[in-house]
PDB file of N, CA and C in Angstrom:
ATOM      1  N   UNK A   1      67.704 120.257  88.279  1.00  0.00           N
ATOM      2  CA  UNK A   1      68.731 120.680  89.214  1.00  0.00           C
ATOM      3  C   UNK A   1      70.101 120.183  88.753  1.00  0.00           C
ATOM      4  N   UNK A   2      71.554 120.777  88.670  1.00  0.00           N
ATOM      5  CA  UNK A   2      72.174 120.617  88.994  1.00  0.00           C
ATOM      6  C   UNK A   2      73.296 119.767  89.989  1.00  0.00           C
ATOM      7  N   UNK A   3      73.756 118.625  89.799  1.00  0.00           N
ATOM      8  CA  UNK A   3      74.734 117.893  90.090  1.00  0.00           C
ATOM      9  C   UNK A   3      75.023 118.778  91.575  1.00  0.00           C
ATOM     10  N   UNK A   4      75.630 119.863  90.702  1.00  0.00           N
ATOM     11  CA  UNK A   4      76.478 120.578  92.701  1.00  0.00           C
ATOM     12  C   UNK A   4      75.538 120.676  93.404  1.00  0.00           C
ATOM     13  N   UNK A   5      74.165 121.277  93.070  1.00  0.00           N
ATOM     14  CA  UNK A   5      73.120 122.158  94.253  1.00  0.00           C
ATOM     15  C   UNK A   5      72.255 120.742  94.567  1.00  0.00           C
ATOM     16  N   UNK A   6      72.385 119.563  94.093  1.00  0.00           N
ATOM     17  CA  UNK A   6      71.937 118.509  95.007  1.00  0.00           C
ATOM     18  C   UNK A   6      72.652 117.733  95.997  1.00  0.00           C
ATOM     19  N   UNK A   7      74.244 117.811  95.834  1.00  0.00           N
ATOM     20  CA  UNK A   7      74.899 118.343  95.839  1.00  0.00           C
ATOM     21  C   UNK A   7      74.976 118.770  97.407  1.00  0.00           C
ATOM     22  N   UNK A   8      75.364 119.994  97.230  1.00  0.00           N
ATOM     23  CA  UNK A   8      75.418 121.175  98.234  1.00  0.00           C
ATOM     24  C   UNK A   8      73.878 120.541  99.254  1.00  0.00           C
ATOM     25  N   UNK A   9      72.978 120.695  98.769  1.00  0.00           N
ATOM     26  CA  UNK A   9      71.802 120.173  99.413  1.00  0.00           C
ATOM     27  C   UNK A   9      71.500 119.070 100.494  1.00  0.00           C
ATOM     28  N   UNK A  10      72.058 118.014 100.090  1.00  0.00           N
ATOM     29  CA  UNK A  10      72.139 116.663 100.561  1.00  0.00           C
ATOM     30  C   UNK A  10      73.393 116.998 101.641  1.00  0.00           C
ATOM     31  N   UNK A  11      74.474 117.176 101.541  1.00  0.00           N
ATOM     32  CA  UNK A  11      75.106 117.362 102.412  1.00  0.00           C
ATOM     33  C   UNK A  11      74.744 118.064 103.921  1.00  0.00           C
ATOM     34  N   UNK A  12      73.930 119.768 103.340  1.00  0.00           N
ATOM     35  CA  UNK A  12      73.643 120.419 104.348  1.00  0.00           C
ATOM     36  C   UNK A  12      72.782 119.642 105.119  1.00  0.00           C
ATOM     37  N   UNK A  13      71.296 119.196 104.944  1.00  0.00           N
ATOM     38  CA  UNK A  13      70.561 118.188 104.901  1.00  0.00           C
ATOM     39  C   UNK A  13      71.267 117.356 105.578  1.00  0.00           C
ATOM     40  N   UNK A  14      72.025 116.113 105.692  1.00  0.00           N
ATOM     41  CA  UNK A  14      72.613 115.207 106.041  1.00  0.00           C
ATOM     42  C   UNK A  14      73.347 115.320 107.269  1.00  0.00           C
ATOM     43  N   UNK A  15      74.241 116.398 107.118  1.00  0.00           N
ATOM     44  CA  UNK A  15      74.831 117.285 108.480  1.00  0.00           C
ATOM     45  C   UNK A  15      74.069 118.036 109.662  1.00  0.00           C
ATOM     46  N   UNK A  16      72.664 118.270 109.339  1.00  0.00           N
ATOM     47  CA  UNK A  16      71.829 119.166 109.844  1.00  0.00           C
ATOM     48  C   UNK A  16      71.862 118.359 111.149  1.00  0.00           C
ATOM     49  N   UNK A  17      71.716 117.571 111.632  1.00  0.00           N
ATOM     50  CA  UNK A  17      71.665 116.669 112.864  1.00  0.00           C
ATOM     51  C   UNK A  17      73.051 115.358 113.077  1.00  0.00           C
ATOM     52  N   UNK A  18      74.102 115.698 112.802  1.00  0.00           N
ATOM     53  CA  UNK A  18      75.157 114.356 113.014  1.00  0.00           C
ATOM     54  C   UNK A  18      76.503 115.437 112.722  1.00  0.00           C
ATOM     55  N   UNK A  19      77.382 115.058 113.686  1.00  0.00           N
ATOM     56  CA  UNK A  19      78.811 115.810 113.676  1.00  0.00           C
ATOM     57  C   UNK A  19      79.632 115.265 111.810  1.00  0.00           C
ATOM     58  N   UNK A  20      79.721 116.392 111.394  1.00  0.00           N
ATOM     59  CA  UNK A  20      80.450 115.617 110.086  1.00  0.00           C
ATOM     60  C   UNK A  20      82.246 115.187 110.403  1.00  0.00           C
ATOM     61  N   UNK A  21      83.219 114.398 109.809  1.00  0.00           N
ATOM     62  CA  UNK A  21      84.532 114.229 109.803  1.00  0.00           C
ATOM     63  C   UNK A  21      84.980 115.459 109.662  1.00  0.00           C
ATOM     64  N   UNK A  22      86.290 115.476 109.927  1.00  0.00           N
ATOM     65  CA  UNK A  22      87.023 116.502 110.246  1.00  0.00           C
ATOM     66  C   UNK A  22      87.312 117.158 108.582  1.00  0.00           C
ATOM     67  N   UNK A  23      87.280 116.146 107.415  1.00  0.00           N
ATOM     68  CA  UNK A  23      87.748 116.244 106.151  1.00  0.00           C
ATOM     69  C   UNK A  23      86.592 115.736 105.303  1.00  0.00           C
ATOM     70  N   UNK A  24      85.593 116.265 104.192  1.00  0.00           N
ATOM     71  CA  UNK A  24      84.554 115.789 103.743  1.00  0.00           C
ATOM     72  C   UNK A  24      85.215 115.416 102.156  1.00  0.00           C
ATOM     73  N   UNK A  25      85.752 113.836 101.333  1.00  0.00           N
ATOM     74  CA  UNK A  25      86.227 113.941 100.359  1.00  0.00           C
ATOM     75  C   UNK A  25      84.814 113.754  99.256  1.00  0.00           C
ATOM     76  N   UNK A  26      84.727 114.484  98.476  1.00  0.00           N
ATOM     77  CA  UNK A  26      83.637 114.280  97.736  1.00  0.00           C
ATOM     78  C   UNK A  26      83.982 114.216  95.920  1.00  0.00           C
ATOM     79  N   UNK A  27      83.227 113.855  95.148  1.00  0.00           N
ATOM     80  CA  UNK A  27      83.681 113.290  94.206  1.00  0.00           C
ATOM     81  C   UNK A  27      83.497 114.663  92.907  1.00  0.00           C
ATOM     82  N   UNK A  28      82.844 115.003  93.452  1.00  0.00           N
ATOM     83  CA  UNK A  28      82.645 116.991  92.428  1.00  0.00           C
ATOM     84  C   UNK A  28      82.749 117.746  93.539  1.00  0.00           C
ATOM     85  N   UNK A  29      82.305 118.805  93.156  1.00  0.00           N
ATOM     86  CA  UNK A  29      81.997 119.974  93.607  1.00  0.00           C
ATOM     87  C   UNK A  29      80.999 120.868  93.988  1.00  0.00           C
ATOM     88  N   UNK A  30      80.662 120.534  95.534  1.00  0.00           N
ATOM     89  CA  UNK A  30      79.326 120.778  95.376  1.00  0.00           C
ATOM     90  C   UNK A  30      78.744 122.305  95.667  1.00  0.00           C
ATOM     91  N   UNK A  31      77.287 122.984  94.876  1.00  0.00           N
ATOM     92  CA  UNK A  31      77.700 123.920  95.362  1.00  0.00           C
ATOM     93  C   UNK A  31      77.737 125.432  96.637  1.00  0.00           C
ATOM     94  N   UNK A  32      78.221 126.166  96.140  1.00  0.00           N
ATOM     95  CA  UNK A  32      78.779 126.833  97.737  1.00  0.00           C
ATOM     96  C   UNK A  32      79.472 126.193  98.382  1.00  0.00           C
ATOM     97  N   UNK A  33      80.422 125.133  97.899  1.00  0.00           N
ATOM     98  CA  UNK A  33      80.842 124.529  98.630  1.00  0.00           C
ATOM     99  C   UNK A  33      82.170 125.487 100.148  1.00  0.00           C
ATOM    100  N   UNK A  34      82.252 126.507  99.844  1.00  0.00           N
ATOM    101  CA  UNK A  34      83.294 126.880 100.984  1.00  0.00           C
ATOM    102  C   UNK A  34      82.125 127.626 101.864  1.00  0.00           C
ATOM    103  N   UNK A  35      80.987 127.694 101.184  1.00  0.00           N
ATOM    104  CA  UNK A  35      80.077 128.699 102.531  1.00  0.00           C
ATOM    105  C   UNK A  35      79.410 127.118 103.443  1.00  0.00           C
ATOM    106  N   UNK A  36      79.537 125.960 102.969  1.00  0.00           N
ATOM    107  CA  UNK A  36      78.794 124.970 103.488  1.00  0.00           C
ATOM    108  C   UNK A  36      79.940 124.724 104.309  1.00  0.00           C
ATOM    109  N   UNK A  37      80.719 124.366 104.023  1.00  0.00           N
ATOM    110  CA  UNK A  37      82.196 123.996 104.907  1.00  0.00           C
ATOM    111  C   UNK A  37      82.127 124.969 106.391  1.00  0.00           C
ATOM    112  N   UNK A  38      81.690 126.049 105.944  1.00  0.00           N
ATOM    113  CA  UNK A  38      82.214 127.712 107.109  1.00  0.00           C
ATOM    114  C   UNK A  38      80.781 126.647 107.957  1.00  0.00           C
ATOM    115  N   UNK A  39      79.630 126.504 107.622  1.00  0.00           N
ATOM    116  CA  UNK A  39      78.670 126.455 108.090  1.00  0.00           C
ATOM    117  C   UNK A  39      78.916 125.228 108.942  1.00  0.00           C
ATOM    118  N   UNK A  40      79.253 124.145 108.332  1.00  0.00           N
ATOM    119  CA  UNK A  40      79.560 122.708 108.922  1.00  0.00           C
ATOM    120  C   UNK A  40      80.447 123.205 109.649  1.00  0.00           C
ATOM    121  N   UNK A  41      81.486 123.758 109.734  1.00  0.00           N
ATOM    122  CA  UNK A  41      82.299 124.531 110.814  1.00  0.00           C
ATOM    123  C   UNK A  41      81.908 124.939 112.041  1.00  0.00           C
ATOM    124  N   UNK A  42      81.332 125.638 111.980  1.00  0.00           N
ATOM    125  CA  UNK A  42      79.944 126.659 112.798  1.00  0.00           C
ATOM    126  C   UNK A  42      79.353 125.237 113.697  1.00  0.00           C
ATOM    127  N   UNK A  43      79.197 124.588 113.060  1.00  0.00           N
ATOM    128  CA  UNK A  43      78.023 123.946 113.816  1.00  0.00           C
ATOM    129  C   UNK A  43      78.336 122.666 114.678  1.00  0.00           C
ATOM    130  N   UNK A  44      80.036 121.908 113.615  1.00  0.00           N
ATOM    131  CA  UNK A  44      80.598 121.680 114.534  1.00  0.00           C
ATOM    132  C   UNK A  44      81.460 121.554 115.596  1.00  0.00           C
ATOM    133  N   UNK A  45      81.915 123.035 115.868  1.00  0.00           N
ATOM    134  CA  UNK A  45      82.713 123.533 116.670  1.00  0.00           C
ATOM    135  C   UNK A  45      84.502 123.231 116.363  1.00  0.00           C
ATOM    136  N   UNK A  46      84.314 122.863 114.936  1.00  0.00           N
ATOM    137  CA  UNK A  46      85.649 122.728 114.559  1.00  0.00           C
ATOM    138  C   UNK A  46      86.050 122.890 113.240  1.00  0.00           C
ATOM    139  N   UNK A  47      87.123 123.011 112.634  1.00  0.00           N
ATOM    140  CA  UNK A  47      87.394 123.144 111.437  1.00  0.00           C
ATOM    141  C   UNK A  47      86.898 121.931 110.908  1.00  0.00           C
ATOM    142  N   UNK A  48      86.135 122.121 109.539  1.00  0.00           N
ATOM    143  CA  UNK A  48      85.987 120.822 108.410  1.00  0.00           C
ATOM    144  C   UNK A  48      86.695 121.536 107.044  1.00  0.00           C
ATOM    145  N   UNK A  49      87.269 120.490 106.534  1.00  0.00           N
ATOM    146  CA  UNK A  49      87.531 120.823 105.589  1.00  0.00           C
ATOM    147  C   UNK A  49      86.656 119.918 104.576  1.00  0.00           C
ATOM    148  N   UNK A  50      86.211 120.602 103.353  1.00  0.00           N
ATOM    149  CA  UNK A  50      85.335 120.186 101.869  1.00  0.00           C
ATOM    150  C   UNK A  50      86.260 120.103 101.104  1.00  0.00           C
ATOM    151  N   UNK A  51      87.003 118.732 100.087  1.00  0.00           N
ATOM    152  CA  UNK A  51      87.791 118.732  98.972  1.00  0.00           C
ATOM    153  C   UNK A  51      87.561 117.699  98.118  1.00  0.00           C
ATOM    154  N   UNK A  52      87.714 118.240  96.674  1.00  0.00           N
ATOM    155  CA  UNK A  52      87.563 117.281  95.210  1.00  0.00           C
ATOM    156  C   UNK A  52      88.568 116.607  94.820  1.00  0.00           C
ATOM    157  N   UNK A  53      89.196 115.820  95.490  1.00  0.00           N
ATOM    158  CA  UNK A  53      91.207 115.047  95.363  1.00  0.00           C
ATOM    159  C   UNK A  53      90.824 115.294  93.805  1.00  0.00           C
ATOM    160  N   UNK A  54      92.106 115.539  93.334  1.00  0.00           N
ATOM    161  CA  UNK A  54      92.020 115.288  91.634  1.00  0.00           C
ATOM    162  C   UNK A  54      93.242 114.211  91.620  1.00  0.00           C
ATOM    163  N   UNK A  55      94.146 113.810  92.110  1.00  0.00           N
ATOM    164  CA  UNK A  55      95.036 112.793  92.156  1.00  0.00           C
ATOM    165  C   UNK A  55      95.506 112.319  93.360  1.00  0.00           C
ATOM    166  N   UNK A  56      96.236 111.300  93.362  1.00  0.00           N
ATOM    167  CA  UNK A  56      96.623 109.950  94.643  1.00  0.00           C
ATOM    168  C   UNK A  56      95.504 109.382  95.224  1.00  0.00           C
ATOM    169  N   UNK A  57      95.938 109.017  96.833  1.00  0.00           N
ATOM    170  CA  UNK A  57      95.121 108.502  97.110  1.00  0.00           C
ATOM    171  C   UNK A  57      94.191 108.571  97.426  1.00  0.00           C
ATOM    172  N   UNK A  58      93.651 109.922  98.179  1.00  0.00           N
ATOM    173  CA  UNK A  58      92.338 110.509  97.944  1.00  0.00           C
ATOM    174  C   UNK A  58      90.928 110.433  97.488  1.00  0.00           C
ATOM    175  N   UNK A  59      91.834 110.628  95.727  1.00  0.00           N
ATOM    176  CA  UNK A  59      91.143 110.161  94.448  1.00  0.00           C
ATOM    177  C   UNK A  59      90.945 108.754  94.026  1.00  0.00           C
ATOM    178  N   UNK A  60      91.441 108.091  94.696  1.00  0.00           N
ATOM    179  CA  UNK A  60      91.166 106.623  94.506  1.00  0.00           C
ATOM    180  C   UNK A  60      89.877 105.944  95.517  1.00  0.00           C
ATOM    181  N   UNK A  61      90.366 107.245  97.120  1.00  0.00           N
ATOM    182  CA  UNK A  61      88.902 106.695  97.954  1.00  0.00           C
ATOM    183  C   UNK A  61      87.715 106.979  97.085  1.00  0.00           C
ATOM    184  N   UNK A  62      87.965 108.170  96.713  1.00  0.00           N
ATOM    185  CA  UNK A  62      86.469 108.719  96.048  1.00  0.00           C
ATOM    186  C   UNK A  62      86.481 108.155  95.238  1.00  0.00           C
ATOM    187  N   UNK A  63      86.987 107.580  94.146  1.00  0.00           N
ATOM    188  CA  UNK A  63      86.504 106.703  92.932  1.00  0.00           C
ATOM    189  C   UNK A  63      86.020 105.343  93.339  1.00  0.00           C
ATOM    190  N   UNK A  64      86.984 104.997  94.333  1.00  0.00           N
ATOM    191  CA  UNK A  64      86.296 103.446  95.004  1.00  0.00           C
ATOM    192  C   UNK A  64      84.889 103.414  95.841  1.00  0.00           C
ATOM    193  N   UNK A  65      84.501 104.890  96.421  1.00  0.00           N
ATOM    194  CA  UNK A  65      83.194 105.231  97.217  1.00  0.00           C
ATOM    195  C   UNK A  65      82.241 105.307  95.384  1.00  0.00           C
ATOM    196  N   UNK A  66      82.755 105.995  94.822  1.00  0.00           N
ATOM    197  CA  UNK A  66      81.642 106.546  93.528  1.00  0.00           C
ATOM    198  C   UNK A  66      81.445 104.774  92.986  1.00  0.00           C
ATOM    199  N   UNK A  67      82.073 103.810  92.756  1.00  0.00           N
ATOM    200  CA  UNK A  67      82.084 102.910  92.290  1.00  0.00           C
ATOM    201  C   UNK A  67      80.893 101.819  93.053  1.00  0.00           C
ATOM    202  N   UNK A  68      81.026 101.900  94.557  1.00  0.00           N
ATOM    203  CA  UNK A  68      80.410 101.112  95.772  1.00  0.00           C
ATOM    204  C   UNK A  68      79.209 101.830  95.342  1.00  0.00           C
ATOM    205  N   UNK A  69      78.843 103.339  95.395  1.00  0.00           N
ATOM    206  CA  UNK A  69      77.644 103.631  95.621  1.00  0.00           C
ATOM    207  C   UNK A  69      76.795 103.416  93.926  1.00  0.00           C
ATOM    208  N   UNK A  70      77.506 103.522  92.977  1.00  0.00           N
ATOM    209  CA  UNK A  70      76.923 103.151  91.673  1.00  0.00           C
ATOM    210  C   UNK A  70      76.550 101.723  91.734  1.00  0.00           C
ATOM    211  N   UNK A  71      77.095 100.686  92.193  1.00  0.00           N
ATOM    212  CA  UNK A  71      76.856  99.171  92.391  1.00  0.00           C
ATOM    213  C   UNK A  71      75.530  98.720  93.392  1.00  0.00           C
ATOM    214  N   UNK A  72      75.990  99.692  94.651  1.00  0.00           N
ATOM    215  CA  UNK A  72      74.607  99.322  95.590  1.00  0.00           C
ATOM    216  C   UNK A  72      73.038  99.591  94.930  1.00  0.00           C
ATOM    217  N   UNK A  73      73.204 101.006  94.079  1.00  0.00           N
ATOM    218  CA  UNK A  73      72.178 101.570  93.713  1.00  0.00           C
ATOM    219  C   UNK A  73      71.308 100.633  92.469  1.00  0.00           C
ATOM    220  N   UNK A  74      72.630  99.866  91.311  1.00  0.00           N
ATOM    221  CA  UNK A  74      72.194  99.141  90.855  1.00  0.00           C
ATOM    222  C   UNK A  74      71.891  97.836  91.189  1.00  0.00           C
ATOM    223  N   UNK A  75      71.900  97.061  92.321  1.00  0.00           N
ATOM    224  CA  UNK A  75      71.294  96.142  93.268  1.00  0.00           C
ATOM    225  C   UNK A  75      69.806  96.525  93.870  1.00  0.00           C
ATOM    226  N   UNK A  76      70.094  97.952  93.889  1.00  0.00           N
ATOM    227  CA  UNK A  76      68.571  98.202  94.634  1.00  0.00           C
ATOM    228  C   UNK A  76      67.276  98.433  93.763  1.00  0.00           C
ATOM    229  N   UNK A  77      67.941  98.726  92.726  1.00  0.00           N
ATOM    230  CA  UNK A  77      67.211  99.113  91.600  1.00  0.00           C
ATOM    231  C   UNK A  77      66.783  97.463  91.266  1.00  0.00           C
ATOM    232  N   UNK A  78      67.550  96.548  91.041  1.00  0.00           N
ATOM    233  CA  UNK A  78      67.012  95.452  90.436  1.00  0.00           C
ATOM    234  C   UNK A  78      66.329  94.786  91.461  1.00  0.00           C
ATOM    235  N   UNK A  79      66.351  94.828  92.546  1.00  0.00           N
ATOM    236  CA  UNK A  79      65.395  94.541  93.644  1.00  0.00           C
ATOM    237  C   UNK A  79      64.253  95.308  93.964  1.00  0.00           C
ATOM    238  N   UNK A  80      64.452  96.285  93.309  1.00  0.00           N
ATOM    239  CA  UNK A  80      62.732  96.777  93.349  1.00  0.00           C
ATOM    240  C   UNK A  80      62.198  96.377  92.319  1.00  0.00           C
ATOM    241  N   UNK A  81      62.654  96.395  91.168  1.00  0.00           N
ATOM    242  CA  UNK A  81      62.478  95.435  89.817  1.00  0.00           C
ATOM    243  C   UNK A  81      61.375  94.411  89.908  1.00  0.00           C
ATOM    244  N   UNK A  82      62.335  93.578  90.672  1.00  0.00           N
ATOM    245  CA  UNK A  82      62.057  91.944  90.995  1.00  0.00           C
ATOM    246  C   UNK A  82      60.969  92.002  91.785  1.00  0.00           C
ATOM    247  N   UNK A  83      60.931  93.081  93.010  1.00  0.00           N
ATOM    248  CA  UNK A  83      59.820  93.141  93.784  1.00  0.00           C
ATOM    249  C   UNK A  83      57.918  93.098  93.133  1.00  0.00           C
ATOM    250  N   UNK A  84      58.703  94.470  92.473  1.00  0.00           N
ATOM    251  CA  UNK A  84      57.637  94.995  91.407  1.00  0.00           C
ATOM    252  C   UNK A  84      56.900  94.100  90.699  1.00  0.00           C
ATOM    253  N   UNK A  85      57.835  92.764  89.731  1.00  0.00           N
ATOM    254  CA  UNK A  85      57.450  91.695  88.263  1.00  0.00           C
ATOM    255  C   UNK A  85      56.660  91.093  89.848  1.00  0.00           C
ATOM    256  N   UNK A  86      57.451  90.261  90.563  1.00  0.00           N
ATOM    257  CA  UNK A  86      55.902  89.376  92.086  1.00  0.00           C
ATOM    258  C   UNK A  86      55.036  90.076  92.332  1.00  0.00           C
ATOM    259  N   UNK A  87      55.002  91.110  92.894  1.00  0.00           N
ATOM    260  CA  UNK A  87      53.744  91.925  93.083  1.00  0.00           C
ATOM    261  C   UNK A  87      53.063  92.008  92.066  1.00  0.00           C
ATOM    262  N   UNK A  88      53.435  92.218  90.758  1.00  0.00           N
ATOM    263  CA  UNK A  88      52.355  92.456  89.434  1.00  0.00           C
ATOM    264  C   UNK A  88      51.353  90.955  89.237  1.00  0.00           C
ATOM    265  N   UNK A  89      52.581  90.333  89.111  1.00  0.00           N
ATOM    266  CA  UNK A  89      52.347  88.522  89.536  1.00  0.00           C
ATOM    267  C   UNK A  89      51.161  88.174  90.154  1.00  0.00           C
ATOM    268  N   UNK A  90      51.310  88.453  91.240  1.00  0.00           N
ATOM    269  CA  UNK A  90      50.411  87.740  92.564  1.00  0.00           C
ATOM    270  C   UNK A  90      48.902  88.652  92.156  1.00  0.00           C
ATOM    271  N   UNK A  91      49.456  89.462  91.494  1.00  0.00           N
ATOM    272  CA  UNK A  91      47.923  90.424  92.011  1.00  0.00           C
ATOM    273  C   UNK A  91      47.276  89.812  90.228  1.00  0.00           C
ATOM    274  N   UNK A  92      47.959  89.310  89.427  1.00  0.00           N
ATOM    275  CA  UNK A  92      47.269  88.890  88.372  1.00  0.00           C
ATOM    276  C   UNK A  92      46.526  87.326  88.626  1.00  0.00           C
ATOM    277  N   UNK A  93      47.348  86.738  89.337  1.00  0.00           N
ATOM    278  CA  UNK A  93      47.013  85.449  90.249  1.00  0.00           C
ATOM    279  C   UNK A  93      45.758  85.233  90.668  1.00  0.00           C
ATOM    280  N   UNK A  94      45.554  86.427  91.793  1.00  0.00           N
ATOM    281  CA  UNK A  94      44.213  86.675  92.185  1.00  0.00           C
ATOM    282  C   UNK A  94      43.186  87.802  91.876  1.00  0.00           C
ATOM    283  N   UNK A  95      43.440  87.760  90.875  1.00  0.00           N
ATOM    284  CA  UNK A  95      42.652  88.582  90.078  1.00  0.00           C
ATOM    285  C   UNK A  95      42.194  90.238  90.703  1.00  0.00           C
ATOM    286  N   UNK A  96      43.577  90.533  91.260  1.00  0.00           N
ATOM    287  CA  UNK A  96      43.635  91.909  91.777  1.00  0.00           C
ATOM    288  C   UNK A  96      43.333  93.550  90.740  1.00  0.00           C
ATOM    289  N   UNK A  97      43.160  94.257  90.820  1.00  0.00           N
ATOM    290  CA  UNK A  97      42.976  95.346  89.849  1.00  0.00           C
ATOM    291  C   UNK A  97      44.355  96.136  89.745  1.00  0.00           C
ATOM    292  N   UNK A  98      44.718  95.645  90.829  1.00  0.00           N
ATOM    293  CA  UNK A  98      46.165  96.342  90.770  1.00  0.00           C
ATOM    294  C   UNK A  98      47.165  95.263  92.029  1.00  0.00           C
ATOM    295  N   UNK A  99      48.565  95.752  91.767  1.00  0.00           N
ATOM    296  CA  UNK A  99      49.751  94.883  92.858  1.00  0.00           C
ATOM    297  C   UNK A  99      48.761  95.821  94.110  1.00  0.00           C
ATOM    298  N   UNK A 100      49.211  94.537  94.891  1.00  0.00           N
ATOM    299  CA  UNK A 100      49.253  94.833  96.673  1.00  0.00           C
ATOM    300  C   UNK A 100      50.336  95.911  96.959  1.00  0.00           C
ATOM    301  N   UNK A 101      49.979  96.699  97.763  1.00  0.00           N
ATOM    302  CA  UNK A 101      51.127  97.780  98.564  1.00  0.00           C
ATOM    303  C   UNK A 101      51.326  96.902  99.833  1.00  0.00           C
ATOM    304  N   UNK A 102      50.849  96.277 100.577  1.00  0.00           N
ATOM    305  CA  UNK A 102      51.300  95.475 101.517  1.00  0.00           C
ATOM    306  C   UNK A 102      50.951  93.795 101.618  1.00  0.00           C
ATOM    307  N   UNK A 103      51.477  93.289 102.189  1.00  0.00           N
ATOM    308  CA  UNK A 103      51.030  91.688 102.427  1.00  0.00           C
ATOM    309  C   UNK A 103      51.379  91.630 103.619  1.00  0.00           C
ATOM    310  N   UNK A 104      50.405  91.007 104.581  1.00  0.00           N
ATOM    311  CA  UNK A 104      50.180  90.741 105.815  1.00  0.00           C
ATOM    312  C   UNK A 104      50.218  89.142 106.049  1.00  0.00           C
ATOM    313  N   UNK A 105      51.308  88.436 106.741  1.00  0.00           N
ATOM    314  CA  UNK A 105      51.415  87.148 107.067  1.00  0.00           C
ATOM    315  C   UNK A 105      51.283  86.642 108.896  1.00  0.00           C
ATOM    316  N   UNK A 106      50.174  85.525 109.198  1.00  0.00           N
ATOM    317  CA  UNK A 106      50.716  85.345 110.271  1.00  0.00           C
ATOM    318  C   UNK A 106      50.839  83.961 110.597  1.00  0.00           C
ATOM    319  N   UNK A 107      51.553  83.833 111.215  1.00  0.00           N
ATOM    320  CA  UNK A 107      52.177  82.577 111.440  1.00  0.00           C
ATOM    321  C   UNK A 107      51.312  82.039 112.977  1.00  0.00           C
ATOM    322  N   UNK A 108      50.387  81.077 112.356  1.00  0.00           N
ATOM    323  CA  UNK A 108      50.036  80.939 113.906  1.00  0.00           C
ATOM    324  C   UNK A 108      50.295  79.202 113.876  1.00  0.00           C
ATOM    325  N   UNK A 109      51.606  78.856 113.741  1.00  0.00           N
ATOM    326  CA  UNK A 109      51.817  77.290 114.165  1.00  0.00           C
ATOM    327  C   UNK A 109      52.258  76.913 115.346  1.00  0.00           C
ATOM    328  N   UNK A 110      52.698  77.853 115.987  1.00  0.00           N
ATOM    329  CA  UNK A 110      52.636  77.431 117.435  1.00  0.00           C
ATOM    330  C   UNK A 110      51.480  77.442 118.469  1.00  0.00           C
ATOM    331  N   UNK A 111      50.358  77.706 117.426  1.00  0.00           N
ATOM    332  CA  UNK A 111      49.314  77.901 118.604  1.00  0.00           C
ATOM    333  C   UNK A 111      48.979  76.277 118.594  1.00  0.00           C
ATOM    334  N   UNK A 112      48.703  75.394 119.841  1.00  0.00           N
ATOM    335  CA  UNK A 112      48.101  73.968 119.930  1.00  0.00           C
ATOM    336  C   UNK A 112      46.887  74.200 120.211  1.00  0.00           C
ATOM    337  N   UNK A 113      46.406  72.843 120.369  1.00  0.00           N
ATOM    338  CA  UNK A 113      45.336  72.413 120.310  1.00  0.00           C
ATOM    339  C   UNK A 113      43.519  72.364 119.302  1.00  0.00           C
ATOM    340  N   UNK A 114      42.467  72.130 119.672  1.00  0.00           N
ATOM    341  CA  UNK A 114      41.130  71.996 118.606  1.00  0.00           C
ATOM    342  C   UNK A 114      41.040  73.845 119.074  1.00  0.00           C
ATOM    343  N   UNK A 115      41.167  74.447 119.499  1.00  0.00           N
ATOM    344  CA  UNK A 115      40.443  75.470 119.804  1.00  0.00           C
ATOM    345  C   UNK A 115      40.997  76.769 118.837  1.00  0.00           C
ATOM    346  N   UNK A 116      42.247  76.512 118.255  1.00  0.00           N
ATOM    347  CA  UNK A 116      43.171  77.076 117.783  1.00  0.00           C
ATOM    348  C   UNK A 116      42.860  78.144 116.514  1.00  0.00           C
TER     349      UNK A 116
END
């Protein structure tokens, strides 16, 4: 697939249930982008406008959003990473055939007494 038509996709998708801003700044071009706009229009009873700033400040939100979302993604990525190397870990530990999909903990130190 294509950059725009995931793009175009994710947006419609995303909008399908939540009022979008009055102004959608996005960092390409996604595509159909003026039939998605008419549509986000349509649906939320007001003009939206869809635009690619190519200069000022605009272009600086969207480069500072493209920058945030490239950074989070590489945080999440190395945290599934990390998740992944413990889980491989633990399950070599106990001589698992494969990592755990879940781990179940319970904490029962507040329960008192012999009966416990």
């Amino acid at each position: 697939l294509e950059p725009a038509e995931v793009l175009g996709s994710f947006l419609a998708q995303f909008y399908d249930d939540k009022l979008p801003a009055r102004t959608l700044l996005l960092s390409q071009v996604a595509q159909e982008q003026e039939l998605l706009a008419e549509a986000l229009s349509t649906h939320a009873g007001r003009k939206i406008t869809i635009s690619v700033p190519q200069r000022g400040e605009k272009k600086d939100l969207t480069d500072h959003a493209l920058q945030n979302a490239r950074e989070a993604l590489g945080r999440r990525l190395a945290e599934t990473s990390t998740q992944a190397r413990l889980l491989q870990g633990f399950a070599e530990t106990f001589g698992l055939a494969k990592p755990p999909v879940r781990i179940e903990v319970y904490d029962n130190s507040h329960i008192m007494g012999t009966n416990a």
